[in-house]
C-alpha atoms as a PDB file:
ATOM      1  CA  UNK A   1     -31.728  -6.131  48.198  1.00  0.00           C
ATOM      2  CA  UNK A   2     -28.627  -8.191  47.525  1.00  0.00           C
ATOM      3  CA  UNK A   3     -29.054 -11.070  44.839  1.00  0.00           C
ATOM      4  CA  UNK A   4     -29.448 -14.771  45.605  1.00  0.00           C
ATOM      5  CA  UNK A   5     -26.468 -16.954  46.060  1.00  0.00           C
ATOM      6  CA  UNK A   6     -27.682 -18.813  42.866  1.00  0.00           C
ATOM      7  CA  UNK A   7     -28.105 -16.171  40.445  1.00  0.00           C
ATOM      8  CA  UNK A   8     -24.367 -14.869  41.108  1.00  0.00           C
ATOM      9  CA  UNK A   9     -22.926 -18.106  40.591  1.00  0.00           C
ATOM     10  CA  UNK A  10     -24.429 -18.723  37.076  1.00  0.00           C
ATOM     11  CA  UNK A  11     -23.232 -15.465  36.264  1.00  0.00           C
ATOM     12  CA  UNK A  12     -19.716 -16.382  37.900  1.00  0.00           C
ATOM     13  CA  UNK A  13     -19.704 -19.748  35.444  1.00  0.00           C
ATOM     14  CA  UNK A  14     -20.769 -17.589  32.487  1.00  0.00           C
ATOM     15  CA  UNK A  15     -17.786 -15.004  32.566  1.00  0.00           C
ATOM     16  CA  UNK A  16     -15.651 -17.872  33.597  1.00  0.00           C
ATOM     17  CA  UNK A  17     -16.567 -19.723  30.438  1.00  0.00           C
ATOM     18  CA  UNK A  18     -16.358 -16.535  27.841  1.00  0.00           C
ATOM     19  CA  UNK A  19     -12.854 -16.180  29.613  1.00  0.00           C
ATOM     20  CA  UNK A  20     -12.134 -19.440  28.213  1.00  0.00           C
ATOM     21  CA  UNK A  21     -13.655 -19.292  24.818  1.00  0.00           C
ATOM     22  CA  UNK A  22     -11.520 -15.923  24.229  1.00  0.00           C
ATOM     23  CA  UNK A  23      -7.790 -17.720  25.554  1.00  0.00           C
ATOM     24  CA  UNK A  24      -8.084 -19.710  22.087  1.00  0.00           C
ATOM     25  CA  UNK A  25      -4.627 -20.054  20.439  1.00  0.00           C
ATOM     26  CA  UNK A  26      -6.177 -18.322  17.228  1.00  0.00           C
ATOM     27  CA  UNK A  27      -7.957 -15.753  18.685  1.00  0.00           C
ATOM     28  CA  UNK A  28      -5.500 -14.691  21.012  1.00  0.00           C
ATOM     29  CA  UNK A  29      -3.431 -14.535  17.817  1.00  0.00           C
ATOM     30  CA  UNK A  30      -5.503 -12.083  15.973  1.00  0.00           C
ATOM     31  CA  UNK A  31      -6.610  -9.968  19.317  1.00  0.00           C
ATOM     32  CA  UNK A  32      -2.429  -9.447  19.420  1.00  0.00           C
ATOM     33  CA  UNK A  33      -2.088  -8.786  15.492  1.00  0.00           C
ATOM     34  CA  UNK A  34      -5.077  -6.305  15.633  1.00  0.00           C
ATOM     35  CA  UNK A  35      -3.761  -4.187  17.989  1.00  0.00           C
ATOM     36  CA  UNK A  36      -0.683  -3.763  16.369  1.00  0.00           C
ATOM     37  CA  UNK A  37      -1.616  -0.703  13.851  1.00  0.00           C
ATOM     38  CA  UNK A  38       1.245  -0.319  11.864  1.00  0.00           C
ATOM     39  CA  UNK A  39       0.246  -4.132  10.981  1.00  0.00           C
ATOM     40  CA  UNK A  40      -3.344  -3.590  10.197  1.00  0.00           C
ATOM     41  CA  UNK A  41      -2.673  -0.487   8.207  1.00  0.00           C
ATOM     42  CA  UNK A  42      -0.206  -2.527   5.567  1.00  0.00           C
ATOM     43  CA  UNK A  43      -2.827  -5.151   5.436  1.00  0.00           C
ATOM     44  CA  UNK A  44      -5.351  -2.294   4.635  1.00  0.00           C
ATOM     45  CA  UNK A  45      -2.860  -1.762   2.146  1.00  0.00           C
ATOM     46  CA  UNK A  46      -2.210  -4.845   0.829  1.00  0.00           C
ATOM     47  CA  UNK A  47      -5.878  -5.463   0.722  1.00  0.00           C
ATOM     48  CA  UNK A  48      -5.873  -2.302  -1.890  1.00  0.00           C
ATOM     49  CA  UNK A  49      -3.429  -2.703  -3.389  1.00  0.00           C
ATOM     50  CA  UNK A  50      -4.704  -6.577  -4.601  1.00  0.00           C
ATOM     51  CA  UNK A  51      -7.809  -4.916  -5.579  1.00  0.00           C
ATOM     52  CA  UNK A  52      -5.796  -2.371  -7.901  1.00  0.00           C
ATOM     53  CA  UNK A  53      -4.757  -5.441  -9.386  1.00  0.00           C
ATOM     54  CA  UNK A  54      -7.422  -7.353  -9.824  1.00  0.00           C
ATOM     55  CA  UNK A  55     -10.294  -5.192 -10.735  1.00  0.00           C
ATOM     56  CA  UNK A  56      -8.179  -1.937 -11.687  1.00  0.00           C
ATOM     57  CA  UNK A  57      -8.153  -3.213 -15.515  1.00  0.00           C
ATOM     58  CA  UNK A  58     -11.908  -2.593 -15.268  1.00  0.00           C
ATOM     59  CA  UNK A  59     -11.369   1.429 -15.072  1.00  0.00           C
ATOM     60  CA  UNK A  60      -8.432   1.359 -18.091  1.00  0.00           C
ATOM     61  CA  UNK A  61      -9.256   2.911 -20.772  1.00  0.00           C
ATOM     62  CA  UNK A  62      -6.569   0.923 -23.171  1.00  0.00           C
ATOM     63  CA  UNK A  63      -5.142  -2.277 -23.290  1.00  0.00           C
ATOM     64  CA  UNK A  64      -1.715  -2.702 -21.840  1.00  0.00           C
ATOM     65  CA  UNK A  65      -0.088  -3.579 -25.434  1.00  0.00           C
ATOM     66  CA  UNK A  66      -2.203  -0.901 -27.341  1.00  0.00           C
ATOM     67  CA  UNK A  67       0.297   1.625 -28.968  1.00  0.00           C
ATOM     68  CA  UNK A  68      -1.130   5.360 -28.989  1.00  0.00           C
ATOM     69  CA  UNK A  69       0.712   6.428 -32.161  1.00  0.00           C
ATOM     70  CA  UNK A  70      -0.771   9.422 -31.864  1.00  0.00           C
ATOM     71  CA  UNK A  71       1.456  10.407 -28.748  1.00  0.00           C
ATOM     72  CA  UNK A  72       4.895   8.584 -29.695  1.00  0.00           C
ATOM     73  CA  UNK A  73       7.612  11.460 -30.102  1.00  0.00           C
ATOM     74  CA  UNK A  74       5.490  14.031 -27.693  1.00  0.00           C
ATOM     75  CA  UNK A  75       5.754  12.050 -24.893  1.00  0.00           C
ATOM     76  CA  UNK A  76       7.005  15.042 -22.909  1.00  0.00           C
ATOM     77  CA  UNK A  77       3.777  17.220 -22.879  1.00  0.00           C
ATOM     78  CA  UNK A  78       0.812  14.922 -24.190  1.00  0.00           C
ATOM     79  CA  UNK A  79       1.701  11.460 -22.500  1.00  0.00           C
ATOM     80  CA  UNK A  80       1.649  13.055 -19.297  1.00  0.00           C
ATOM     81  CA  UNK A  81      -0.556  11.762 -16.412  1.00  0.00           C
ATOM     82  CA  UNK A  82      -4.013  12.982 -17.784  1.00  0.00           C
ATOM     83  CA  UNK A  83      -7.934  11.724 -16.966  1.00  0.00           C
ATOM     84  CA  UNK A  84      -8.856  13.865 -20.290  1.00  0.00           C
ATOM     85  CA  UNK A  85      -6.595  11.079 -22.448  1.00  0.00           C
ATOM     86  CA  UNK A  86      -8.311   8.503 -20.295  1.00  0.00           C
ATOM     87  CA  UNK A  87      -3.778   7.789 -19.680  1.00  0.00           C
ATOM     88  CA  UNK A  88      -3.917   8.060 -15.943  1.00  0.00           C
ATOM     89  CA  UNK A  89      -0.501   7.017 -15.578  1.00  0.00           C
ATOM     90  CA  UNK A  90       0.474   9.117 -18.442  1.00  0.00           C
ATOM     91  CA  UNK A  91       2.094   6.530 -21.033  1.00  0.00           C
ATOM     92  CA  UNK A  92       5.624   4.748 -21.715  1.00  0.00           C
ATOM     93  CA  UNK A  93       8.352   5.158 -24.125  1.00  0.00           C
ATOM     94  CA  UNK A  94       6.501   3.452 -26.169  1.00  0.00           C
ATOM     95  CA  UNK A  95       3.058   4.970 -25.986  1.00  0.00           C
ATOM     96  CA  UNK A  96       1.291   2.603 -24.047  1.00  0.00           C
ATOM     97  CA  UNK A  97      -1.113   3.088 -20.881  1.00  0.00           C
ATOM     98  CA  UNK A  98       1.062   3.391 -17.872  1.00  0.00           C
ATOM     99  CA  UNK A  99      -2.190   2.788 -16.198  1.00  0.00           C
ATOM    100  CA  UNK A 100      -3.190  -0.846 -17.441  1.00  0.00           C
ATOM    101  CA  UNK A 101       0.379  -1.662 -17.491  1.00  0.00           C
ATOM    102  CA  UNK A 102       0.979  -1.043 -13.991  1.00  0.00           C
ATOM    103  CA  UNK A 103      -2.397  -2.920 -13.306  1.00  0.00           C
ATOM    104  CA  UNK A 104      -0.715  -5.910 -15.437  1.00  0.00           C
ATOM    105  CA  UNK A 105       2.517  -5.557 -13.802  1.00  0.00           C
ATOM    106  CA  UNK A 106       1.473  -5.507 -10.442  1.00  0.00           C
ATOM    107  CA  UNK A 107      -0.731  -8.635 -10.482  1.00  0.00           C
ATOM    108  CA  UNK A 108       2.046 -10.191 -12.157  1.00  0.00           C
ATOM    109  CA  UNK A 109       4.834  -9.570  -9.502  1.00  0.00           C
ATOM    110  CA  UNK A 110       2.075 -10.505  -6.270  1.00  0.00           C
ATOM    111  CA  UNK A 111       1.777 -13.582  -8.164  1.00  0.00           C
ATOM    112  CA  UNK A 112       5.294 -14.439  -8.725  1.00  0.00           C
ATOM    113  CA  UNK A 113       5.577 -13.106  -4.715  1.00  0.00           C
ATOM    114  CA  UNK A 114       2.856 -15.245  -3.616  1.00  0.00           C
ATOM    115  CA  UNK A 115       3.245 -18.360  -5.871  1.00  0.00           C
ATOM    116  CA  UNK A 116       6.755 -18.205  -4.777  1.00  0.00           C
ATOM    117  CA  UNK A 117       6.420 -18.262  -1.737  1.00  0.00           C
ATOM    118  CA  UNK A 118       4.053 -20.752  -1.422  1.00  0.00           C
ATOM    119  CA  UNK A 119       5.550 -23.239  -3.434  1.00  0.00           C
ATOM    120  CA  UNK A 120       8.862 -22.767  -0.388  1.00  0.00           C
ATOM    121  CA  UNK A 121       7.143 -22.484   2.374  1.00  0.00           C
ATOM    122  CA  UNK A 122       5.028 -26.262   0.994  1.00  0.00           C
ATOM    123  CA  UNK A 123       8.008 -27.946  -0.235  1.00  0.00           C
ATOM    124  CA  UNK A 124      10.337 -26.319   2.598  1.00  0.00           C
ATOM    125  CA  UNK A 125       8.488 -27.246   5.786  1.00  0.00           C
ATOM    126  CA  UNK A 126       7.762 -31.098   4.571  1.00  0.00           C
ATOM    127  CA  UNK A 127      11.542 -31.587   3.758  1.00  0.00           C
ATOM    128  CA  UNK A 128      12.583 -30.023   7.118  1.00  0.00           C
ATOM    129  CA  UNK A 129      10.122 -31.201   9.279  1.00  0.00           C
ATOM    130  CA  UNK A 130      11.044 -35.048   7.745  1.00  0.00           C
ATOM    131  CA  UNK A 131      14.404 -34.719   8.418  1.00  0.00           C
ATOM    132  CA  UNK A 132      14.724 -33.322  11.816  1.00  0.00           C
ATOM    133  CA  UNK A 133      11.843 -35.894  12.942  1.00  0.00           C
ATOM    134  CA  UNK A 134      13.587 -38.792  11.553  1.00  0.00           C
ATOM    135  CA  UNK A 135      17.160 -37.241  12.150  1.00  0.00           C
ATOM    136  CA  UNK A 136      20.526 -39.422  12.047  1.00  0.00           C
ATOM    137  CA  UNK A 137      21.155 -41.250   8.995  1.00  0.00           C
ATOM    138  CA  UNK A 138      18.244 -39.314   6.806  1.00  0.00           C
ATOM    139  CA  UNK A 139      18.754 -36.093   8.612  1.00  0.00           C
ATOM    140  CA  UNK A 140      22.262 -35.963   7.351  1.00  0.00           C
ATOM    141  CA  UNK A 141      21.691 -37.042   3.560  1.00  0.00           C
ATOM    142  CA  UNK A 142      18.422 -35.129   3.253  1.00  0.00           C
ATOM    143  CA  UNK A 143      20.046 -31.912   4.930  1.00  0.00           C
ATOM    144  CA  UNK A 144      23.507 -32.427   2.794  1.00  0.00           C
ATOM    145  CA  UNK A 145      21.304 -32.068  -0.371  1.00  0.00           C
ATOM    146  CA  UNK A 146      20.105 -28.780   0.781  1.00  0.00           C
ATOM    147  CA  UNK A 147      23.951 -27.929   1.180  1.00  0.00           C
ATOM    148  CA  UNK A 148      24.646 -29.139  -1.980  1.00  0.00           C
ATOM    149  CA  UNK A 149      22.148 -27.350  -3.831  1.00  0.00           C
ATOM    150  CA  UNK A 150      22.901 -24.199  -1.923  1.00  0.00           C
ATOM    151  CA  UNK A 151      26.319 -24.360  -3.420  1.00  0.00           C
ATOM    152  CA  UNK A 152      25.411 -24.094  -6.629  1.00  0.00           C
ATOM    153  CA  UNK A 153      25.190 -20.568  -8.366  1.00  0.00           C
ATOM    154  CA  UNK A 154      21.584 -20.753  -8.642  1.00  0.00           C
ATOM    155  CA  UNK A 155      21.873 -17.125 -10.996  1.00  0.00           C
ATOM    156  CA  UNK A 156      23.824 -19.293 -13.525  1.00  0.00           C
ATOM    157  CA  UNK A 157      21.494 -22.415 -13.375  1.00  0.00           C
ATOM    158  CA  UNK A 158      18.454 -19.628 -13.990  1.00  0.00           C
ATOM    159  CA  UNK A 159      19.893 -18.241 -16.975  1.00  0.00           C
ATOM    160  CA  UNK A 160      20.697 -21.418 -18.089  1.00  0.00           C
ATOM    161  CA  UNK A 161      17.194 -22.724 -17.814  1.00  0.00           C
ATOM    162  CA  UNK A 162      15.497 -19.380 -19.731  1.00  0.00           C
ATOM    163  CA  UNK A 163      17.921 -19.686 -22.585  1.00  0.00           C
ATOM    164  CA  UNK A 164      17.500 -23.484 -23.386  1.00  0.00           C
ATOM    165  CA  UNK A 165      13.648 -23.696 -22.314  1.00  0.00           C
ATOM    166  CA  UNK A 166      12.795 -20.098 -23.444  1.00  0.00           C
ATOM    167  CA  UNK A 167      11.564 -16.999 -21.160  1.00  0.00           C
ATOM    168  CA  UNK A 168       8.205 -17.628 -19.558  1.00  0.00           C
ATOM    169  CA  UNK A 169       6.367 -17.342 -16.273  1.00  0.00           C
ATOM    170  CA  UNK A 170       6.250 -20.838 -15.817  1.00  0.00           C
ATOM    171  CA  UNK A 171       9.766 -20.865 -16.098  1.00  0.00           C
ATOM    172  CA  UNK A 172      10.308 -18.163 -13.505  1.00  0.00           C
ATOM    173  CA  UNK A 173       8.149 -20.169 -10.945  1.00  0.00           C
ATOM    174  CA  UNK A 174      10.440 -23.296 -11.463  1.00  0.00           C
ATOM    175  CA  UNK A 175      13.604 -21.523 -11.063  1.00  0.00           C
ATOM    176  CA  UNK A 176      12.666 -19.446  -8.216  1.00  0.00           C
ATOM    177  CA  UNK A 177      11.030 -22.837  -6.668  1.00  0.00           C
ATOM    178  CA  UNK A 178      14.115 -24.638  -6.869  1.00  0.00           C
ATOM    179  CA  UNK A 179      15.980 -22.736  -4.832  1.00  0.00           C
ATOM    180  CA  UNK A 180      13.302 -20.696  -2.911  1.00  0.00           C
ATOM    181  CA  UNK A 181      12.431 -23.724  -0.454  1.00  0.00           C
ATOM    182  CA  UNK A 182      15.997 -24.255   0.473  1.00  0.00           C
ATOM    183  CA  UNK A 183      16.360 -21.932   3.852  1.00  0.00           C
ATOM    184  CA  UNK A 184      12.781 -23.000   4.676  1.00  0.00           C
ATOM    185  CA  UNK A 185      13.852 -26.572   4.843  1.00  0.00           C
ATOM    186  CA  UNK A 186      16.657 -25.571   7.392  1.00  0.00           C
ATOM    187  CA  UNK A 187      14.108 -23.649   9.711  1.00  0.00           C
ATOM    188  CA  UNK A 188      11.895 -26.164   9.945  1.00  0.00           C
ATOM    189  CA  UNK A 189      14.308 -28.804  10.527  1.00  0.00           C
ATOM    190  CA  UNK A 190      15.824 -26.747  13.470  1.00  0.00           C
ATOM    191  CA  UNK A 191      12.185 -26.323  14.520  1.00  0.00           C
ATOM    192  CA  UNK A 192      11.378 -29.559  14.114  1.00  0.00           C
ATOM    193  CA  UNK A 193      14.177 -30.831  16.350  1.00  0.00           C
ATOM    194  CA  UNK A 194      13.189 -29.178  19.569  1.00  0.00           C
ATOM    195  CA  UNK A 195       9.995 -30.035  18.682  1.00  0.00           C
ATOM    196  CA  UNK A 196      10.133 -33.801  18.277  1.00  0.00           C
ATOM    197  CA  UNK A 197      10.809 -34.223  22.129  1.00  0.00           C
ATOM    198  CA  UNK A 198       8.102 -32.688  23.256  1.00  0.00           C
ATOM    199  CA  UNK A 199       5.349 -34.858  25.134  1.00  0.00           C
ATOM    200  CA  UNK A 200       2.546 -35.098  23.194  1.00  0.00           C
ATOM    201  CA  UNK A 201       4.859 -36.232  20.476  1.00  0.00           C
ATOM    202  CA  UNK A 202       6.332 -39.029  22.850  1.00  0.00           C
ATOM    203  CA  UNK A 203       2.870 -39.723  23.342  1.00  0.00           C
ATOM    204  CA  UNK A 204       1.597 -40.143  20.037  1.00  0.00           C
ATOM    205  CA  UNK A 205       5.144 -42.765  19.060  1.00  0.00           C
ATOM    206  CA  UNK A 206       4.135 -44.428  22.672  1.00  0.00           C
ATOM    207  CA  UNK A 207       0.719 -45.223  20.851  1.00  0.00           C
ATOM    208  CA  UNK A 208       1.806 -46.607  17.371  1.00  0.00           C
ATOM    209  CA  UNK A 209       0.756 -43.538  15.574  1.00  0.00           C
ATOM    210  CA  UNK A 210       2.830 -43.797  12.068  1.00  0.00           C
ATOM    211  CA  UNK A 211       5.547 -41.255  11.671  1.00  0.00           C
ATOM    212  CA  UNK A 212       3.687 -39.108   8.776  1.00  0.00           C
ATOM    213  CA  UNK A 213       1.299 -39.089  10.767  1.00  0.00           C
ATOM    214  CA  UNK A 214       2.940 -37.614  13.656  1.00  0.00           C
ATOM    215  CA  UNK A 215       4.694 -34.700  10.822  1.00  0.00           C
ATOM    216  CA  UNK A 216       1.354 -33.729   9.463  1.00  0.00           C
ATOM    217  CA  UNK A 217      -0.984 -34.150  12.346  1.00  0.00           C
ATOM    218  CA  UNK A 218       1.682 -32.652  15.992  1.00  0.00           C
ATOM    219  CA  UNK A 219       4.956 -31.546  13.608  1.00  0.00           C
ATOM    220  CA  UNK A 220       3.349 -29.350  10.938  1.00  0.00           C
ATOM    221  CA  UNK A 221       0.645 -27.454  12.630  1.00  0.00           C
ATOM    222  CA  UNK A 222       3.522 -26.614  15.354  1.00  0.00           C
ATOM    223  CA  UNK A 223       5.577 -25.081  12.736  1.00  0.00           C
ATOM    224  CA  UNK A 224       2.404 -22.709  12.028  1.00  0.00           C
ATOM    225  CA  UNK A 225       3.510 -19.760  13.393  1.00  0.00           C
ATOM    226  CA  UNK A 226       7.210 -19.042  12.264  1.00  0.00           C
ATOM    227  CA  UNK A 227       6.006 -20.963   8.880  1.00  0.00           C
ATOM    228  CA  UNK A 228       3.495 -17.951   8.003  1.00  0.00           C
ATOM    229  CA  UNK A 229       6.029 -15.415   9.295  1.00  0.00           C
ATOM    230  CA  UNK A 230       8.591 -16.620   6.800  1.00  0.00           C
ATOM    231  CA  UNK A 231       6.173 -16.822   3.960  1.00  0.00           C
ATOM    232  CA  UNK A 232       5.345 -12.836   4.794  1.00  0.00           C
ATOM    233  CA  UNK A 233       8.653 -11.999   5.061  1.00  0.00           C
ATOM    234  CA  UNK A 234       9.587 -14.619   1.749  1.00  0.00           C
ATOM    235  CA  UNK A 235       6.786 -12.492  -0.303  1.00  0.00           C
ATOM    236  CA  UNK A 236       8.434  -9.563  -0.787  1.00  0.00           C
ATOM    237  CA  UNK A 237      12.197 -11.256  -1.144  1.00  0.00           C
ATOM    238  CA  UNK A 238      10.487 -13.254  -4.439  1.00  0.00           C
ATOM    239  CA  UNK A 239       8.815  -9.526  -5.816  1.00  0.00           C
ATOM    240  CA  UNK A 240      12.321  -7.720  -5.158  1.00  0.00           C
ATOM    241  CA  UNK A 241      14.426 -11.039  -7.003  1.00  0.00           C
ATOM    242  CA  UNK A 242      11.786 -10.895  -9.899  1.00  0.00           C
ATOM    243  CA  UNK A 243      12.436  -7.366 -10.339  1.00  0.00           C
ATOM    244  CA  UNK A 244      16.244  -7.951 -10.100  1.00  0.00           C
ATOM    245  CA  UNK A 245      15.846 -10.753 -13.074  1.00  0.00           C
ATOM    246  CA  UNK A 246      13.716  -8.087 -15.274  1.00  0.00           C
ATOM    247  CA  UNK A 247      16.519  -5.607 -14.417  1.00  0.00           C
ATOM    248  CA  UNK A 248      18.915  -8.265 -16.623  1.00  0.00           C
ATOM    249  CA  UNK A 249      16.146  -8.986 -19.101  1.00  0.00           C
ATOM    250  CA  UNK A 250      15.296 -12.243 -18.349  1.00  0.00           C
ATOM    251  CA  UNK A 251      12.076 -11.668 -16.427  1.00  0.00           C
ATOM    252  CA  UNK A 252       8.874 -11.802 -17.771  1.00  0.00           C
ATOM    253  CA  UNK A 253       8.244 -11.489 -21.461  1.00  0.00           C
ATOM    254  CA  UNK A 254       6.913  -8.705 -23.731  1.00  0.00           C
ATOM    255  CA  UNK A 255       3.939  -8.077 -23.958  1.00  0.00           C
ATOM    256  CA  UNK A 256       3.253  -8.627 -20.698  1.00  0.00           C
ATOM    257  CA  UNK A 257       5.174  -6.477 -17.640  1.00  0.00           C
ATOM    258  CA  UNK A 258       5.953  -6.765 -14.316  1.00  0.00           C
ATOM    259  CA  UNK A 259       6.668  -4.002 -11.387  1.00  0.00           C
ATOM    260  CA  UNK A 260      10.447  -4.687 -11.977  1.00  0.00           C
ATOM    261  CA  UNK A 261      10.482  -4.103 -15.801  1.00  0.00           C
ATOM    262  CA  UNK A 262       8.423  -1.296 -15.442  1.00  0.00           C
ATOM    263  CA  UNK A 263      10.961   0.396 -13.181  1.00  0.00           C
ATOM    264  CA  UNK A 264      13.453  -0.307 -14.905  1.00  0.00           C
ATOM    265  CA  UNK A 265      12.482   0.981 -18.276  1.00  0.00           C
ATOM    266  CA  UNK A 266      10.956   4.026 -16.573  1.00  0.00           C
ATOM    267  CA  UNK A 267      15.090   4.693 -14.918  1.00  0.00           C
ATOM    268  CA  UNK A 268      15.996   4.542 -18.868  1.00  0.00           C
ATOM    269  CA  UNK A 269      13.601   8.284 -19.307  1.00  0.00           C
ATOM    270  CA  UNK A 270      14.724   9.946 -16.019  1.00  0.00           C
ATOM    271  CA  UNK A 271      16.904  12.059 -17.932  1.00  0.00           C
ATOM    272  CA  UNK A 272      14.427  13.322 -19.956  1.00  0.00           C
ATOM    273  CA  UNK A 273      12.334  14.526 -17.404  1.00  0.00           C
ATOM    274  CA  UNK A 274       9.619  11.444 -17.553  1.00  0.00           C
ATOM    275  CA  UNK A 275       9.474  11.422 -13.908  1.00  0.00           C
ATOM    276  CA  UNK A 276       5.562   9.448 -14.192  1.00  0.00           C
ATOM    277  CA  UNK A 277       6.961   6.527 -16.001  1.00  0.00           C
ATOM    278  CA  UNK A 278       8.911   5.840 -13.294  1.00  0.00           C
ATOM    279  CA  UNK A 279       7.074   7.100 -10.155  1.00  0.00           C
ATOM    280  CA  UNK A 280       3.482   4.844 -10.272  1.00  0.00           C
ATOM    281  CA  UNK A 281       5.426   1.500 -10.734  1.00  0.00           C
ATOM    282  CA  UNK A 282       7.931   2.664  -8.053  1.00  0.00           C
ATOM    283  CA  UNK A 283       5.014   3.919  -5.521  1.00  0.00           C
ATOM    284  CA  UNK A 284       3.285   0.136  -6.280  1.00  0.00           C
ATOM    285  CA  UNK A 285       6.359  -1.344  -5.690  1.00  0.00           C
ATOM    286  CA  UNK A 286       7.295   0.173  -2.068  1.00  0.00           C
ATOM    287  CA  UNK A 287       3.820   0.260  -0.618  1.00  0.00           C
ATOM    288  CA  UNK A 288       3.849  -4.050  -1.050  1.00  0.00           C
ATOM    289  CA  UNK A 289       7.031  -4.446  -0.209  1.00  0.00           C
ATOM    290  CA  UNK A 290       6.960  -2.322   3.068  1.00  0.00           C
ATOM    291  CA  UNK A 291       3.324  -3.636   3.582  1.00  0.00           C
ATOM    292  CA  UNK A 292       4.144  -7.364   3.748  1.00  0.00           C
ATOM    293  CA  UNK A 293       7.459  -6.176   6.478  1.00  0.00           C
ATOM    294  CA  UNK A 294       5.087  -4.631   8.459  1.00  0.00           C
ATOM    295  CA  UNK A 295       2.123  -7.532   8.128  1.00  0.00           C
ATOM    296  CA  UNK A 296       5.082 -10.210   8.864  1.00  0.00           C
ATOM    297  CA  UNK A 297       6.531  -8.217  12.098  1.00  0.00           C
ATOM    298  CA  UNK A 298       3.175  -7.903  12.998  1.00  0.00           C
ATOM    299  CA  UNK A 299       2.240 -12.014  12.698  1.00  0.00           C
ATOM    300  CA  UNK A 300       5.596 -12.544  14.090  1.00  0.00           C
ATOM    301  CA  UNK A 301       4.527 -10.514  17.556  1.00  0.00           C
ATOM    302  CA  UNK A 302       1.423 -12.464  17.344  1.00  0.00           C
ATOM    303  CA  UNK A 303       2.361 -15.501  16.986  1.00  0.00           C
ATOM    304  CA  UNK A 304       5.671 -15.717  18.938  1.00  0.00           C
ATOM    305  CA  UNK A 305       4.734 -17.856  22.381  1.00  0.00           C
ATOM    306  CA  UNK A 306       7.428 -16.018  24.391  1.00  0.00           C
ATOM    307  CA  UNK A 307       5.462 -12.376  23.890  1.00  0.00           C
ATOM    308  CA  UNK A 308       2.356 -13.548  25.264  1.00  0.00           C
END
């Protein structure tokens, strides 16, 4: 028996209506960022790897700044990785827990990362996306400002800032912040300017709608896409410059540690054969780093219109 006309067309309008529930912009998003599998792995990764940091001071069995005199000058056969010593990691130089150091250190640089990026990716798209909406006149003061500031050797104003004001995370967020937003401001505002003459933005000017407005409401949430890829990619750029600035010894203060200063006092023991102090922190600090590459190309495939 073949089914009444009736019956097939509700089940014609059904399908037809999941079809359109699933072409979402969001969802088509994360179908296309789920398939990718390099992607999903590094944000398996990442996932872990902000656990370790968060809840991986629960399993140390020292504090970070506890000294195990016990082990300082025999570093070479009883600081060595161990779960009997309850040292993990093995210990430092300085006979401390590798372990709840790296825990330390890690949170530390995803926050810097994060923070960072955050704070230029906020600041960044607002300052574009004013300019190249307004353009003319304010384009060209507000995007000579970013030139200006660009010029200036922002590794000299840094140092400068930590020597008069004193080493400190806050510190580190301003500096980085000050510059950070800079290159954001000039992708949005290039964004922004193909952007702005687009109809539902003619639209919305046609109809009085007030020009912040129009940025936050049509502007902004246009910008989405390339905004979170840049704050993927920007995550990993702040981690590797924080490291770079504990290289010189102006990162983050003792007693607390971050993955940079870790590495590099754990390149000071190579010679000696302390391989550990050096290999944890390293291993930390290339999983994140490659993980957020691979978790921004993988947004960026999502996300980009042209692909889909």
């Amino acid at each position: 028996m073949f089914p009444n006309r009736a019956a097939v067309e509700g089940v014609a309008d059904q399908m037809q209506l999941a079809e359109v529930k699933g072409r979402s912009l969001w969802a088509d998003a994360r179908t296309r960022f789920f398939r990718n599998r390099a992607a999903v792995v590094s944000l398996l990764m990442l996932a872990c790897v902000a656990a370790f940091a968060l809840f991986g001071g629960a399993f140390a069995q020292y504090e970070p700044d506890f000294v195990d005199f016990s082990l300082i000058g025999s570093n070479a056969y009883l600081g060595v990785p161990s779960i009997e010593t309850g040292h993990y990691f093995g210990t430092d130089s300085n006979g401390r827990d590798l372990f709840a150091r790296t825990v330390q250190g890690t949170g530390i640089s995803l926050m810097v990362g994060v923070v960072g990026a955050l704070v230029a990716v906020i600041v960044g798209t607002l300052y574009g996306a004013t300019a190249g909406y307004y353009g003319g006149r304010v384009d060209g003061i507000m995007m000579r400002i970013v030139d200006v500031l660009m010029s200036i050797p922002f590794m000299f104003v840094l140092i400068l800032m930590l020597v008069i004001f004193g080493r400190s995370i806050f510190m580190l967020f301003l500096g980085i912040g000050l510059i950070s937003w800079l290159d954001m401001a000039r992708i949005a505002r290039g964004q922004t300017l193909t952007i702005k003459n687009k109809e539902f933005v003619e639209v919305a000017v046609a109809t009085g709608v007030r020009p912040s407005k129009i940025i936050l409401r049509h502007i902004v949430p246009n910008l989405l896409g390339i905004v979170i890829v840049y704050a993927t990619l920007l995550v990993p750029n702040m981690i590797i410059f924080e490291s770079f600035i504990s290289f010189l010894g102006l990162g983050v203060q003792e007693p607390a540690t971050s993955l940079g200063a870790l590495i590099n006092e754990g390149s000071r023991t190579m010679q000696f054969g302390f391989m550990w102090q050096i290999s944890f922190p390293l291993f930390f600090f290339v999983v994140t780093i490659f993980a957020f590459f691979f978790v921004g190309d993988g947004l960026r495939d999502a996300l980009d219109p042209k692909d889909r």
